[in-house]
C-alpha atoms as a PDB file:
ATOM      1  CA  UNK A   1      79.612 108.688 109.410  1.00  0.00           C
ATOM      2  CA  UNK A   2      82.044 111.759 109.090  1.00  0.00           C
ATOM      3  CA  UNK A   3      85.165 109.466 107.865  1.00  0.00           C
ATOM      4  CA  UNK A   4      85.661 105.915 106.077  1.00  0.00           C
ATOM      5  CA  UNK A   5      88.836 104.536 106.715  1.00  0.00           C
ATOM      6  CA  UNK A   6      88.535 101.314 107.947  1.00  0.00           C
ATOM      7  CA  UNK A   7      85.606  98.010 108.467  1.00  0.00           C
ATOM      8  CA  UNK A   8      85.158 100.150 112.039  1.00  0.00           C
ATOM      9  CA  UNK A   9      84.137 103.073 109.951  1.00  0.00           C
ATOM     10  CA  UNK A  10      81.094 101.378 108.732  1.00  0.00           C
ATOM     11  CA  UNK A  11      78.959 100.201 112.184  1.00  0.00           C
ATOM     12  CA  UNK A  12      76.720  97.219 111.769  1.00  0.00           C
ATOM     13  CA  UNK A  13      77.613  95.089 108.712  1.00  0.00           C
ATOM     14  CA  UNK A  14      74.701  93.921 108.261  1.00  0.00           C
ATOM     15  CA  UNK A  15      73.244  97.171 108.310  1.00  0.00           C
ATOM     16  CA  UNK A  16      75.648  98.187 105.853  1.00  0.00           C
ATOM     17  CA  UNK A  17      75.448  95.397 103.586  1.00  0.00           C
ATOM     18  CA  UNK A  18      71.284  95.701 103.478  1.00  0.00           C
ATOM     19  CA  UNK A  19      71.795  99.276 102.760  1.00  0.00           C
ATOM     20  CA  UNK A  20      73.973  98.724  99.683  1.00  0.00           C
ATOM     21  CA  UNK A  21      72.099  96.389  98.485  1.00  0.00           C
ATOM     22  CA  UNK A  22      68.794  98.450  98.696  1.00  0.00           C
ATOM     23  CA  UNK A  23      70.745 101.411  96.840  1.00  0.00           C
ATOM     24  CA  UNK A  24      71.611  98.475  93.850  1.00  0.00           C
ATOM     25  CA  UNK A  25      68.227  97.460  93.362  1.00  0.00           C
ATOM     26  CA  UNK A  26      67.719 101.602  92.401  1.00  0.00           C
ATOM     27  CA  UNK A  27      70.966 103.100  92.651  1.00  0.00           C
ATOM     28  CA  UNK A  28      69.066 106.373  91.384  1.00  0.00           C
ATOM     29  CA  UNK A  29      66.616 107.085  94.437  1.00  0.00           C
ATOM     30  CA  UNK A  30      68.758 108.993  96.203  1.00  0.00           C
ATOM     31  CA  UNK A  31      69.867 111.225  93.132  1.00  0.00           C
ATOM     32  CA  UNK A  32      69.203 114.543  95.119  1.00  0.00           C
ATOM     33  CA  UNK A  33      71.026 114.330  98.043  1.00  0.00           C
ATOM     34  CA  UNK A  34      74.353 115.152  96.493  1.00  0.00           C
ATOM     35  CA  UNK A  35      72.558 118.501  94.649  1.00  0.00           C
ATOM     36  CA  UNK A  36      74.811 121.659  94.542  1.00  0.00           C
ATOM     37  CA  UNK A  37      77.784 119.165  96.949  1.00  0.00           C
ATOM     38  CA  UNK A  38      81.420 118.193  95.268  1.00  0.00           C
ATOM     39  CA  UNK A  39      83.511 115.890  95.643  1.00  0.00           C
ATOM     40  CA  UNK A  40      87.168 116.250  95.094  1.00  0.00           C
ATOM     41  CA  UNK A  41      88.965 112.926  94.408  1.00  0.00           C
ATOM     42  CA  UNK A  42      92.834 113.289  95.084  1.00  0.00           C
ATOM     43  CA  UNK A  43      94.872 110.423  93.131  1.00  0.00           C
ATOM     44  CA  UNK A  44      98.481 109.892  94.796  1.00  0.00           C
ATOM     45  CA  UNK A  45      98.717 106.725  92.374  1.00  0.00           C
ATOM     46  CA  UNK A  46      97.528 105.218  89.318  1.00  0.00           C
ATOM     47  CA  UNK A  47      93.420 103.897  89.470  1.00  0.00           C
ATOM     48  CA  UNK A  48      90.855 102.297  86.879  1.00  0.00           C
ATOM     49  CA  UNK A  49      88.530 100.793  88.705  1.00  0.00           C
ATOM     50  CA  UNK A  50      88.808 103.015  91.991  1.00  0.00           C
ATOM     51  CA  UNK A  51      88.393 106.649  89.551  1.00  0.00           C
ATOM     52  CA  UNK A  52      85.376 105.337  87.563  1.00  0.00           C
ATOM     53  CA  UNK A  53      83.278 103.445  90.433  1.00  0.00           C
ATOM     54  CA  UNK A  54      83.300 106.763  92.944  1.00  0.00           C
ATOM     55  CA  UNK A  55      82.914 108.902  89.902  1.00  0.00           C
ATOM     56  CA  UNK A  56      80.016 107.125  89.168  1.00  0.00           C
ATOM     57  CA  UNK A  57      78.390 107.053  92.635  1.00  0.00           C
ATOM     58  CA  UNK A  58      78.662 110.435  93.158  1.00  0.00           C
ATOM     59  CA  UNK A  59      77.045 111.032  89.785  1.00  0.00           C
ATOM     60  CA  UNK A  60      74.004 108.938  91.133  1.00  0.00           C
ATOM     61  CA  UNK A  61      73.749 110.973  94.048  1.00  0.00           C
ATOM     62  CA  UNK A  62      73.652 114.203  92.347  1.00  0.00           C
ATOM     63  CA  UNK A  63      77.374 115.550  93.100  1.00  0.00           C
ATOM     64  CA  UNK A  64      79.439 117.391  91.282  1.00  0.00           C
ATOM     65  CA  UNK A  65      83.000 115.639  90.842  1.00  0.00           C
ATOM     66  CA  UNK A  66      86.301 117.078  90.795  1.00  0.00           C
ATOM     67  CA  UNK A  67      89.778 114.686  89.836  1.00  0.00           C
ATOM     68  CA  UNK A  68      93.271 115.875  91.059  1.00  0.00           C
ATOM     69  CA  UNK A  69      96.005 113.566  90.439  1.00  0.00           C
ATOM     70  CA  UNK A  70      98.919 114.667  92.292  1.00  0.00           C
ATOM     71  CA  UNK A  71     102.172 115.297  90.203  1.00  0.00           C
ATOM     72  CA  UNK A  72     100.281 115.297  86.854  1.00  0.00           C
ATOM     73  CA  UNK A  73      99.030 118.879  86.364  1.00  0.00           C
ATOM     74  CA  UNK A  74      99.206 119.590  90.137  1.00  0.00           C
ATOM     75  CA  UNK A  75     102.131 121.034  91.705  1.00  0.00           C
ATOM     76  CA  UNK A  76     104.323 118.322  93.002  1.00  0.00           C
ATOM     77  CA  UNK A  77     103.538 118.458  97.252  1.00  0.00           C
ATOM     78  CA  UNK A  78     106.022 117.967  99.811  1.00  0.00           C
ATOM     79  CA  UNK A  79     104.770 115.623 102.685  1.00  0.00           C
ATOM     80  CA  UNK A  80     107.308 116.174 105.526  1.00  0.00           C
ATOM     81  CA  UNK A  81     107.782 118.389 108.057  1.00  0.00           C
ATOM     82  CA  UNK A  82     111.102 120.404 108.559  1.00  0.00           C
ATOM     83  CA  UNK A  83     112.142 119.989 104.824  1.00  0.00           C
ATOM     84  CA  UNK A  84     113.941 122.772 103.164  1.00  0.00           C
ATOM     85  CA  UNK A  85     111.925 123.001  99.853  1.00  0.00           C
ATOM     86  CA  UNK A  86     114.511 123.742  97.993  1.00  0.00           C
ATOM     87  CA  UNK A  87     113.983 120.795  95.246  1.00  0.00           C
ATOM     88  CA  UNK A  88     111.335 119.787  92.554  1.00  0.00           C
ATOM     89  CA  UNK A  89     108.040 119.904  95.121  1.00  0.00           C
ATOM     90  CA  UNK A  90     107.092 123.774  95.036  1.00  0.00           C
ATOM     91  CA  UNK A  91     104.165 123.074  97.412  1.00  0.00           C
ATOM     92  CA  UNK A  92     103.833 121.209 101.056  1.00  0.00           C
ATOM     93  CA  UNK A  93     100.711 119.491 101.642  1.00  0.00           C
ATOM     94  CA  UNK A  94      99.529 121.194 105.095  1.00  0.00           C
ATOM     95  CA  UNK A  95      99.095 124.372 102.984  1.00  0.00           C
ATOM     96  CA  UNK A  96      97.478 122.171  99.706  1.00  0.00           C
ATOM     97  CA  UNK A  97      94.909 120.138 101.795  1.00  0.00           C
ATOM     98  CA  UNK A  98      92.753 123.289 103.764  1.00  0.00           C
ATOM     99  CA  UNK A  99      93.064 124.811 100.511  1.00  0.00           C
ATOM    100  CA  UNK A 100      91.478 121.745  98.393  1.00  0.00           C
ATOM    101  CA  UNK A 101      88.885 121.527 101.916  1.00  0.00           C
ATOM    102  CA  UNK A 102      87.928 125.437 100.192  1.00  0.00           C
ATOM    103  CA  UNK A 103      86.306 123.601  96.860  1.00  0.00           C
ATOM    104  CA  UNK A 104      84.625 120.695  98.125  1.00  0.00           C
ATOM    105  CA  UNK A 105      82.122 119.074 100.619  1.00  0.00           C
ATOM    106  CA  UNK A 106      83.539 115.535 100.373  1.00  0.00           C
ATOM    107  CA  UNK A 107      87.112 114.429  99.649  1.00  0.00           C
ATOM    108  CA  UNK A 108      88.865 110.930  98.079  1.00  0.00           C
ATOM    109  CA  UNK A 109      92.123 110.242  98.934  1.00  0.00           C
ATOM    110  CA  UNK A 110      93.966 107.663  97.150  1.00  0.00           C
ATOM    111  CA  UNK A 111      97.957 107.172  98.690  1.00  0.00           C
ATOM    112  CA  UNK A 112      99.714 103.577  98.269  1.00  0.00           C
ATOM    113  CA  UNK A 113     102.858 102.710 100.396  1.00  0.00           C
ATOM    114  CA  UNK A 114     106.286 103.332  99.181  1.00  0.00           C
ATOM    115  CA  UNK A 115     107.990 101.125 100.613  1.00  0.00           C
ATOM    116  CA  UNK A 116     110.853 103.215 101.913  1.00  0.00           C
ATOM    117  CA  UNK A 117     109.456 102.952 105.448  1.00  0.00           C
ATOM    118  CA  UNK A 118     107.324 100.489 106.946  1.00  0.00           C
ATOM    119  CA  UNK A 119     106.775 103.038 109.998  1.00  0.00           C
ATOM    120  CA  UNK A 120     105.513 105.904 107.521  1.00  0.00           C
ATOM    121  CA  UNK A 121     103.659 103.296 105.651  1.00  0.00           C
ATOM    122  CA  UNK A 122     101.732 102.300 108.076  1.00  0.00           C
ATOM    123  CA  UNK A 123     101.360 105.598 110.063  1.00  0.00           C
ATOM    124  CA  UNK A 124      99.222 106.461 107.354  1.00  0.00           C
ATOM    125  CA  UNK A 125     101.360 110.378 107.057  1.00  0.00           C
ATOM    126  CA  UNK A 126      99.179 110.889 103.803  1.00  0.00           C
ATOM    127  CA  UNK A 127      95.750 110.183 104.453  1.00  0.00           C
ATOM    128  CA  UNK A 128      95.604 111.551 108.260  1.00  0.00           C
ATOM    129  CA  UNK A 129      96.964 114.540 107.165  1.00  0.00           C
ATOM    130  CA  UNK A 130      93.883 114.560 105.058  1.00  0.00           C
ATOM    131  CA  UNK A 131      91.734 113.753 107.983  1.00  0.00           C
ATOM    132  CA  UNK A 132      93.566 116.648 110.197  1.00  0.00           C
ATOM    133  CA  UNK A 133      93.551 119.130 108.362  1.00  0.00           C
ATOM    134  CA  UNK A 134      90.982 119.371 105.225  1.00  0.00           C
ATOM    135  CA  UNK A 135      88.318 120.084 107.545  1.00  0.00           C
ATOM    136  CA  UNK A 136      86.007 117.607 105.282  1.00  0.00           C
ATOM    137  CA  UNK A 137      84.865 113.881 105.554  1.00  0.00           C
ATOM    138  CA  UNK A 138      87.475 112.266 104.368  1.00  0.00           C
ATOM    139  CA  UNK A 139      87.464 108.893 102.569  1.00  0.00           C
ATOM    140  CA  UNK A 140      89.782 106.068 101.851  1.00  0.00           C
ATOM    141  CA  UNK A 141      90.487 104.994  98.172  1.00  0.00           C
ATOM    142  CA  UNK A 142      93.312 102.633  99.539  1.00  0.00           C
ATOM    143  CA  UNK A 143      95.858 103.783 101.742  1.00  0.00           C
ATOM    144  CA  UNK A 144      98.893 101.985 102.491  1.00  0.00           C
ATOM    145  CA  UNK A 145      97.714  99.688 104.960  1.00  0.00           C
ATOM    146  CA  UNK A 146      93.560  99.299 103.633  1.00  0.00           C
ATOM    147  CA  UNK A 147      91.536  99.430 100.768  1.00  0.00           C
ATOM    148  CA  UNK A 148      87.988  99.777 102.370  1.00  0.00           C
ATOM    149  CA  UNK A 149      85.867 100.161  99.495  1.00  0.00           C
ATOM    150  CA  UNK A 150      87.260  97.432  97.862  1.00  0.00           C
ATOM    151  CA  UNK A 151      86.543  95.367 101.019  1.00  0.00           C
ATOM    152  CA  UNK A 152      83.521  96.952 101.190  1.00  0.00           C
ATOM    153  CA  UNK A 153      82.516  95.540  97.417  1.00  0.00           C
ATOM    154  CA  UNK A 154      84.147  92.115  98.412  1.00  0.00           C
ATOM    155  CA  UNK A 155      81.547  91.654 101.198  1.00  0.00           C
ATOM    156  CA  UNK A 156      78.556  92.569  98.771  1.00  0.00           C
ATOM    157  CA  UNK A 157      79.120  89.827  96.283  1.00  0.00           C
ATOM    158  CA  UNK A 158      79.987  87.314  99.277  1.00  0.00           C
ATOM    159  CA  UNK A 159      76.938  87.932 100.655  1.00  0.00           C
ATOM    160  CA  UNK A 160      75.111  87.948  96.871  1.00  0.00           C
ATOM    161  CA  UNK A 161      76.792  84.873  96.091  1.00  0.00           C
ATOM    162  CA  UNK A 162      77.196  82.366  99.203  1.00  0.00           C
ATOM    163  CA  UNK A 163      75.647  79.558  99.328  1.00  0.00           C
ATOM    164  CA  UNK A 164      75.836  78.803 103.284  1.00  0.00           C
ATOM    165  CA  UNK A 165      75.195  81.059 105.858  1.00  0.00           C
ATOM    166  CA  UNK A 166      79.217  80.846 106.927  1.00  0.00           C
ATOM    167  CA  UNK A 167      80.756  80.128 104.311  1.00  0.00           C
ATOM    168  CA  UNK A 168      84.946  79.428 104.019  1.00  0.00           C
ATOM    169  CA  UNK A 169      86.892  81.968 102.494  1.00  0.00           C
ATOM    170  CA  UNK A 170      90.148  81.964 101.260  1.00  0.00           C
ATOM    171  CA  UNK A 171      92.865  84.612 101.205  1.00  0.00           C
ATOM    172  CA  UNK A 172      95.946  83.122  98.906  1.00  0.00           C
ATOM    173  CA  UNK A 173      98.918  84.725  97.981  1.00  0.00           C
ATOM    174  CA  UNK A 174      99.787  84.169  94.525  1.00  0.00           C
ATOM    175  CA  UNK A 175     102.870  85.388  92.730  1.00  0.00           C
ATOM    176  CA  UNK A 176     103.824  88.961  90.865  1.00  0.00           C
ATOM    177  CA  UNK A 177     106.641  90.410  89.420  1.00  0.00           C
ATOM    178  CA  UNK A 178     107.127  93.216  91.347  1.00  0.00           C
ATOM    179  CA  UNK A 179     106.021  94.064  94.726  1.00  0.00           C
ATOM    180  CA  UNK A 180     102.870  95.132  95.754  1.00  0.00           C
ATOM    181  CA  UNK A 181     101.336  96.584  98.940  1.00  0.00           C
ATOM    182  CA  UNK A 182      99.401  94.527 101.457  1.00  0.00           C
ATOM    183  CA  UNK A 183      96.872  97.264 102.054  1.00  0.00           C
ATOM    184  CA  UNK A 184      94.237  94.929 100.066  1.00  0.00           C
ATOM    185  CA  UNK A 185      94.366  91.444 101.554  1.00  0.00           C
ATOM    186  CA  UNK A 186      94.844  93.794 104.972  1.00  0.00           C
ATOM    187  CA  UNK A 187      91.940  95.042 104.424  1.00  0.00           C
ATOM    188  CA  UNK A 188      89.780  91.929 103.212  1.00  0.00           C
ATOM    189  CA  UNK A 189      91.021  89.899 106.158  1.00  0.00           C
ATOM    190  CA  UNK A 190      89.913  92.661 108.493  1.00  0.00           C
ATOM    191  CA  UNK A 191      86.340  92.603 106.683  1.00  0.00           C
ATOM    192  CA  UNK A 192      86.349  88.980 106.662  1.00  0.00           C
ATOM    193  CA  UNK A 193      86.778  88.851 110.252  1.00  0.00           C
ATOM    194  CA  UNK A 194      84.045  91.103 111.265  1.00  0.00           C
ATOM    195  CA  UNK A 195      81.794  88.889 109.857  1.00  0.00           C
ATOM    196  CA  UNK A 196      82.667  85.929 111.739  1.00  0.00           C
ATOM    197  CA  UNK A 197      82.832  83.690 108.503  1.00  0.00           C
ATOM    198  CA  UNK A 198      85.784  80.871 108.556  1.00  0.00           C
ATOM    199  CA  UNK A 199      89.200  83.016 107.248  1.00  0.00           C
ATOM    200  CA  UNK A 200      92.295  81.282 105.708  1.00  0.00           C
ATOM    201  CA  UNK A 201      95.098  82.971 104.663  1.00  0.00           C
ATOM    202  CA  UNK A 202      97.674  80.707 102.450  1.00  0.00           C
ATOM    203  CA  UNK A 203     101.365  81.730 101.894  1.00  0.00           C
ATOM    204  CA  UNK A 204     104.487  81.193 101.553  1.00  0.00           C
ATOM    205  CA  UNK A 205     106.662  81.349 104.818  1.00  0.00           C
ATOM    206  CA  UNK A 206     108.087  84.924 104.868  1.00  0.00           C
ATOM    207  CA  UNK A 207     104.861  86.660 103.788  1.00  0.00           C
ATOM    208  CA  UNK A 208     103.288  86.698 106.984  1.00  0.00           C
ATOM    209  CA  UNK A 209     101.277  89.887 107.413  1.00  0.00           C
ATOM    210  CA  UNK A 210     100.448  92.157 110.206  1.00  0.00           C
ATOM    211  CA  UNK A 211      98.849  90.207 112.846  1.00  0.00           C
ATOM    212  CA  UNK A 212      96.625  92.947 113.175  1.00  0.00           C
ATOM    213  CA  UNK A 213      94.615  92.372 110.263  1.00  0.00           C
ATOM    214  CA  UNK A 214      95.119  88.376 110.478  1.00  0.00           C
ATOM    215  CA  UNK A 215      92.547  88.417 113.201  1.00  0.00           C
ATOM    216  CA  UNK A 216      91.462  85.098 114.028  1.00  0.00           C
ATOM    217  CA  UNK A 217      92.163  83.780 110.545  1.00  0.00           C
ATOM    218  CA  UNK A 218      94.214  80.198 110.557  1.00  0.00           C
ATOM    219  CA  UNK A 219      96.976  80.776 108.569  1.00  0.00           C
ATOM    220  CA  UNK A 220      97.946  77.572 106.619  1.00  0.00           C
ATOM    221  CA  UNK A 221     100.988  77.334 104.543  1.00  0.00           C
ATOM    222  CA  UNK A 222     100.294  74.409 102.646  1.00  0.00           C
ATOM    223  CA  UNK A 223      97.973  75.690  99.941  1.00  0.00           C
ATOM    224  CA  UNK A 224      95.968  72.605  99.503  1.00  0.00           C
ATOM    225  CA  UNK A 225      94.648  71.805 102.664  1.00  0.00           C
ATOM    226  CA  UNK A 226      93.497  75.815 102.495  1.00  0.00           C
ATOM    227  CA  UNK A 227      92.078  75.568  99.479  1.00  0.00           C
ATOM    228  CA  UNK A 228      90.077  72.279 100.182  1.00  0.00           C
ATOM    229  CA  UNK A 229      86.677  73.004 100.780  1.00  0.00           C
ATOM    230  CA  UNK A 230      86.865  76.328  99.853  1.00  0.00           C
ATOM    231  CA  UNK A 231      83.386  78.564  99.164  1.00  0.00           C
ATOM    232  CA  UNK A 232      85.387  81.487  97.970  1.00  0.00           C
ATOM    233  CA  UNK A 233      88.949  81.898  96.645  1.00  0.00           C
ATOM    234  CA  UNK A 234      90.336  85.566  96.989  1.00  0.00           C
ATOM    235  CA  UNK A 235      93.605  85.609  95.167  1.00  0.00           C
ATOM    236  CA  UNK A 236      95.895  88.228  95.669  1.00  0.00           C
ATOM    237  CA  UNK A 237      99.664  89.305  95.912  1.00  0.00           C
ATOM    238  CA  UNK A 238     101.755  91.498  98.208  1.00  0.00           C
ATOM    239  CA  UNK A 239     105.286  91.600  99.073  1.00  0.00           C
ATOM    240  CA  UNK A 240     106.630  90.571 102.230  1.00  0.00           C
ATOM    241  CA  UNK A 241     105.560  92.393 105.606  1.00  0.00           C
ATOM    242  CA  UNK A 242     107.650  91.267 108.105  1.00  0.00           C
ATOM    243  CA  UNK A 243     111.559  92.857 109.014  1.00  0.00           C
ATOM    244  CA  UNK A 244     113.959  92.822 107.603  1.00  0.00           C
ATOM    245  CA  UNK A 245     112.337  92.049 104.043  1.00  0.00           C
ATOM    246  CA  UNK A 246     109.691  94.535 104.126  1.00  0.00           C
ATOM    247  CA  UNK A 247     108.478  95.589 100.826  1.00  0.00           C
ATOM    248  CA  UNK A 248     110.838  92.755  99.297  1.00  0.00           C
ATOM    249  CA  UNK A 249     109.654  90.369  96.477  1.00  0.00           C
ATOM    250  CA  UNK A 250     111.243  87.159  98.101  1.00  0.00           C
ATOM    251  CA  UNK A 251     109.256  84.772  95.794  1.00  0.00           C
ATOM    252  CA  UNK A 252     107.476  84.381  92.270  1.00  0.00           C
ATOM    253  CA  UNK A 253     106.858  80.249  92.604  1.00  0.00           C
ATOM    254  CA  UNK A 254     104.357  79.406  89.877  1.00  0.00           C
ATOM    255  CA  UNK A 255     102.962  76.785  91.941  1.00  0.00           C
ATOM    256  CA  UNK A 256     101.257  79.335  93.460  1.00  0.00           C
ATOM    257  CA  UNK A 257      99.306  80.436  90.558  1.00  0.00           C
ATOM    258  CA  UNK A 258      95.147  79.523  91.120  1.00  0.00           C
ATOM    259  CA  UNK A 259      94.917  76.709  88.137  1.00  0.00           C
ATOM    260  CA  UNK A 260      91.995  74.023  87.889  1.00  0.00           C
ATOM    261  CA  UNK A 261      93.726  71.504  89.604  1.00  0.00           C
ATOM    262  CA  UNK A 262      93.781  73.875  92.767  1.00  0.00           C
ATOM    263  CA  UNK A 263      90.049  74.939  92.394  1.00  0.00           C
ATOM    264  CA  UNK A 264      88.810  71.261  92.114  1.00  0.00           C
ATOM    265  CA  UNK A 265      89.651  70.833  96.116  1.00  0.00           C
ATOM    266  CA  UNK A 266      87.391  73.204  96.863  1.00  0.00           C
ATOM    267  CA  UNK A 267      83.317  73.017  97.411  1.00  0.00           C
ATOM    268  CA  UNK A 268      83.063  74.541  93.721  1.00  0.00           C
ATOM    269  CA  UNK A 269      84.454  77.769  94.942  1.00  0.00           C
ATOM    270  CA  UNK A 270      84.219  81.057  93.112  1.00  0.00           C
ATOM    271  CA  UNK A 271      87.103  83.082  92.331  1.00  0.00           C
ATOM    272  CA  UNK A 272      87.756  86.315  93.193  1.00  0.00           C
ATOM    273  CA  UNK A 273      90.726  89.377  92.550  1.00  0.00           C
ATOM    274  CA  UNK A 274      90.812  93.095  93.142  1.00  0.00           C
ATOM    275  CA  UNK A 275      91.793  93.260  89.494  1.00  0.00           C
ATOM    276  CA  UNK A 276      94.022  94.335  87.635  1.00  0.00           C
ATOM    277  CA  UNK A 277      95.493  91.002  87.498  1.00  0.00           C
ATOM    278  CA  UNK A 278      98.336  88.928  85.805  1.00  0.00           C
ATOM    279  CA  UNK A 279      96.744  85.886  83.773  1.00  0.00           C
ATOM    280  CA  UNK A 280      98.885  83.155  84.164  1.00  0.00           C
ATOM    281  CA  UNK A 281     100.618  84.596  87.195  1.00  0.00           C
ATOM    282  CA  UNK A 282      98.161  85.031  90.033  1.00  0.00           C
ATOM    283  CA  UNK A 283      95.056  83.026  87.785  1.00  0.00           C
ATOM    284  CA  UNK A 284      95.189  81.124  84.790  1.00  0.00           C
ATOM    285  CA  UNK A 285      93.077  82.033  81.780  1.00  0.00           C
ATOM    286  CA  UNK A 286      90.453  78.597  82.457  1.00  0.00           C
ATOM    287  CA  UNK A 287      89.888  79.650  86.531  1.00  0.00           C
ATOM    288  CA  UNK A 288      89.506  83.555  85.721  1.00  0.00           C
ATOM    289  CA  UNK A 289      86.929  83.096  82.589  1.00  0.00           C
ATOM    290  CA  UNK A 290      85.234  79.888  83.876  1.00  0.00           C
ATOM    291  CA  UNK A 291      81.692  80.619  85.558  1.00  0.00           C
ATOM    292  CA  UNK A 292      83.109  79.899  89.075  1.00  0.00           C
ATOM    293  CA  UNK A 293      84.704  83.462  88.272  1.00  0.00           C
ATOM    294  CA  UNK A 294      82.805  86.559  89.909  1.00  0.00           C
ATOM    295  CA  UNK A 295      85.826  89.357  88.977  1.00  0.00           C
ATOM    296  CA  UNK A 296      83.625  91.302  87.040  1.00  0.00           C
ATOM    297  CA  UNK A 297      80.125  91.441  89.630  1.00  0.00           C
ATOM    298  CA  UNK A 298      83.187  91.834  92.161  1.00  0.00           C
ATOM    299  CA  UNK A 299      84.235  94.797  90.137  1.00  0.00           C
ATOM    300  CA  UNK A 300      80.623  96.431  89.210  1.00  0.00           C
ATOM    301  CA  UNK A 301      79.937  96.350  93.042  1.00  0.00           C
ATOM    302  CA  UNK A 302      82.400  98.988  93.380  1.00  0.00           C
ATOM    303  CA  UNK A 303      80.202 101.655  92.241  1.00  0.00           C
ATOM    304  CA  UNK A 304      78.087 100.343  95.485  1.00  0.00           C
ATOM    305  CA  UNK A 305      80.314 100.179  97.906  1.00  0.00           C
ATOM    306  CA  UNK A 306      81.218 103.920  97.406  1.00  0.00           C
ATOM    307  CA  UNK A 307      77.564 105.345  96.826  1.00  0.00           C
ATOM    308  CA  UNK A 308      76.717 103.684 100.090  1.00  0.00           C
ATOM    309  CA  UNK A 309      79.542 105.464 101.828  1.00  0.00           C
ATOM    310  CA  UNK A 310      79.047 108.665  99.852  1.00  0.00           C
ATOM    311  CA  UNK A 311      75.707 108.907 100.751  1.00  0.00           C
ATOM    312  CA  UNK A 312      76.422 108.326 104.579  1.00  0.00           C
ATOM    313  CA  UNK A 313      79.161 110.994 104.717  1.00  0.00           C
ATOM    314  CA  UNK A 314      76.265 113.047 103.032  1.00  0.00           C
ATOM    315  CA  UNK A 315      73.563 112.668 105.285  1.00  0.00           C
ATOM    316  CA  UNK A 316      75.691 112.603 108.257  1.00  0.00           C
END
């Protein structure tokens, strides 16, 4: 594997998912393959979860780790071509990234969307310059458009905790104040999908996403027939995809929010979030801390999602 961008990036699932659970049961066996290699994590945006997992994993391998977050003790980097750099960003990224590619075996890039264009958004500008130009593998820790490792770390505890052998899962907006990207529930759909397990996405009309990633899910917009029957619950917001609202916040109905009386229609299902998330927004306090609620495994199986792909882009 020289890059890991996307569900395609990965090969056989199954594969993939026996693998990562192999490196769980002793996530130390393979603690000398990363001797005397760095990796040089590149933060665009803000991370908790994202900075200490793949920290972590590359600790277990052996690597050295390096953190750069852009604009905080880093020169601030120009992106675009043709600009005369005459304001605040001293530096343009196609001379930062070969020289980063200079101190490191493996890089981390971590780049939401802005929302100023859905065109540069999802042309991914940020991370394929990355992929261009560093002369490294290159991974993904989220993009605009993905979040593979996060997908990646969903599929673990699906497959840890399911209880048939295709289950229902259930993709359901939920409301925010402010707008977020789509790049997760992009990315979990397109996961979901490879697997071939039964994908519904609930929303409210106008937050359609890009039919892309939908897949084959059925999109239903009336959030109790999705939810009935349910095996797993993903709960998650992002702002609206489709023109001319894109990036717009075009709803924050509470009735939305994941409460008891929307898990009870399903078969028992467990919850699960990205995290960070807003109690009482997107989950209320009783669904999120009951034991249907799997945020946390969800969240320690980040450190093996990323040592499994760390250790491919090593030994590839």
């Amino acid at each position: 594997m020289k890059k890991f961008t996307c569900v395609e990036d990965i090969g056989n699932l199954q594969v993939a998912i026996d693998e990562a659970l192999e490196i769980k049961r002793d996530r130390f066996r393979f603690q000398n393959i990363g001797k005397n290699k760095t990796l040089l994590m590149i933060f665009f945006n803000s991370s908790l979860r994202t900075r200490l997992s793949t920290q972590k994993a590359a600790m277990n391998l052996g690597m050295n780790t390096i953190v750069l977050d852009v604009n905080h003790g880093a020169w601030k980097l120009e992106t675009e071509r043709g600009v005369v750099m005459d304001g605040d960003k001293p530096e343009h990224l196609l001379e930062a990234i070969p020289v980063m590619g200079c101190y490191c075996d493996i890089i981390g890039i971590r780049s939401f969307a802005q929302f100023e264009s859905k065109e540069n958004d999802y042309s991914e500008k940020i991370l394929n310059q990355f992929l261009l130009y560093s002369g490294r593998p290159v991974f993904s820790m989220e993009a605009a458009t993905r979040h593979p490792l996060q997908s990646f770390a969903d599929l673990i505890t699906i497959e840890e905790y399911k209880k048939t052998t295709r289950p229902k899962v259930v993709l359901s907006w939920a409301p925010h104040p402010r707008a977020l990207p789509q790049a997760v529930p992009n990315s979990f759909a397109e996961w979901i999908n490879a697997t071939g397990y039964e994908l519904v996405i609930t929303h409210p009309e106008g937050y359609e996403l890009d039919p892309t990633f939908v897949g084959n899910a059925h999109i239903e917009y009336d959030r109790k027939k999705a939810f009935t029957g349910a095996d797993f619950v993903y709960a998650k917001n992002w702002a609206a995809y489709m023109d001319p609202n894109y990036g717009q916040v075009l709803s924050k109905d509470h009735a939305w929010t994941v409460d008891t009386a929307t898990m009870a229609l399903t078969n028992n299902a467990y919850f699960m979030h990205c995290l960070p998330v807003r109690r009482n927004m997107i989950v209320t306090d009783d669904v999120i801390e009951s034991p249907q609620s799997i945020v946390i495994p969800e969240a320690a199986n980040r450190e093996i999602s990323a040592q499994t792909v760390l250790k491919r882009l090593l030994t590839d």
